[in-house]
Protein backbone atom coordinates (compact mmCIF):
# COMPACT_ATOMS: atom_id res chain seq x y z
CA UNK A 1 16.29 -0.58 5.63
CA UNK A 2 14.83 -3.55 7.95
CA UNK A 3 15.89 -6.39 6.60
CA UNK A 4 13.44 -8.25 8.42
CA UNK A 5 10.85 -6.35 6.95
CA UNK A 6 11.79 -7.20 3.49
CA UNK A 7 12.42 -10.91 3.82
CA UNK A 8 8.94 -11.21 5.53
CA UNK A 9 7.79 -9.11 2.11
CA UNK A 10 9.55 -10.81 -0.10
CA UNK A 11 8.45 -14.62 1.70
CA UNK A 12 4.86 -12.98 2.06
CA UNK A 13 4.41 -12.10 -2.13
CA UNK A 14 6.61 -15.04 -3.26
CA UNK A 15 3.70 -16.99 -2.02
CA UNK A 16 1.10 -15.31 -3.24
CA UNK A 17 2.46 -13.07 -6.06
CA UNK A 18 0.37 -10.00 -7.29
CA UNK A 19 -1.55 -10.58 -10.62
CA UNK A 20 1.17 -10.89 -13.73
CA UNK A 21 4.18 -11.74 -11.36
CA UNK A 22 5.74 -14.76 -10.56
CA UNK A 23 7.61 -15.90 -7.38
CA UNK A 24 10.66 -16.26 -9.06
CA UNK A 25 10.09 -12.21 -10.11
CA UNK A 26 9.57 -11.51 -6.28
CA UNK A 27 12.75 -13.59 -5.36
CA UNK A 28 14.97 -11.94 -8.08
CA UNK A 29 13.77 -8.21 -7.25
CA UNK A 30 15.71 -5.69 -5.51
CA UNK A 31 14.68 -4.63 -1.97
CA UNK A 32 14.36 -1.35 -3.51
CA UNK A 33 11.63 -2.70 -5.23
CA UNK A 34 9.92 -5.13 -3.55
CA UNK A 35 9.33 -2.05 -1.14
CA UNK A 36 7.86 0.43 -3.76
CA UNK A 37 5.88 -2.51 -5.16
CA UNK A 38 4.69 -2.86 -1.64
CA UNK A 39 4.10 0.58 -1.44
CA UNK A 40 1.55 0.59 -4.56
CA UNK A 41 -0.04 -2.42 -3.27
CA UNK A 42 -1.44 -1.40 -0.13
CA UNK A 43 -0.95 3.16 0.07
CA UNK A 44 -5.22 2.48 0.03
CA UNK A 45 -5.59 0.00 2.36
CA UNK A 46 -5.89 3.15 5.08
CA UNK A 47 -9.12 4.47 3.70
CA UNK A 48 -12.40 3.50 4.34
CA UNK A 49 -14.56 2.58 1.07
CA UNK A 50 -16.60 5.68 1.35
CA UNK A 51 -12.96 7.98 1.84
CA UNK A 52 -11.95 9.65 -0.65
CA UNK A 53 -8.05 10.63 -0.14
CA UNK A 54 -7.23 14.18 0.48
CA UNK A 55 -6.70 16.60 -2.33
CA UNK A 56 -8.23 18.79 -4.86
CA UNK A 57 -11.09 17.69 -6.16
CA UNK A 58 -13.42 19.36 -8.76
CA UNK A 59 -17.12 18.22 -9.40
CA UNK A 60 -19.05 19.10 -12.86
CA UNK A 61 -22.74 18.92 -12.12
């Protein structure tokens, strides 16, 4: 793991902590995860708002 990576994480939500989390949560969380909350956070920020992401989709008319 890059530890750089996490401490700027863990400095970047401690400030501004996602909705029902506190800093002291962020601070006291494992890199582990901080990571996978990271990962939730932001695995949509890549699409466009009229993407939809790939996969099976059916449609009922």
């Amino acid at each position: 793991m890059d530890a750089k990576l996490i401490e700027e994480l863990r400095q970047k939500y401690s400030k501004n902590p996602p909705e029902g989390m506190t800093s002291n949560l962020i601070k006291n969380m494992t890199d582990s995860d901080l990571l996978d909350m990271h990962y939730f956070l932001t695995e949509d920020d890549d699409l466009d708002d009229d993407e939809f992401e790939e996969g099976f989709y059916i449609d009922f008319f």
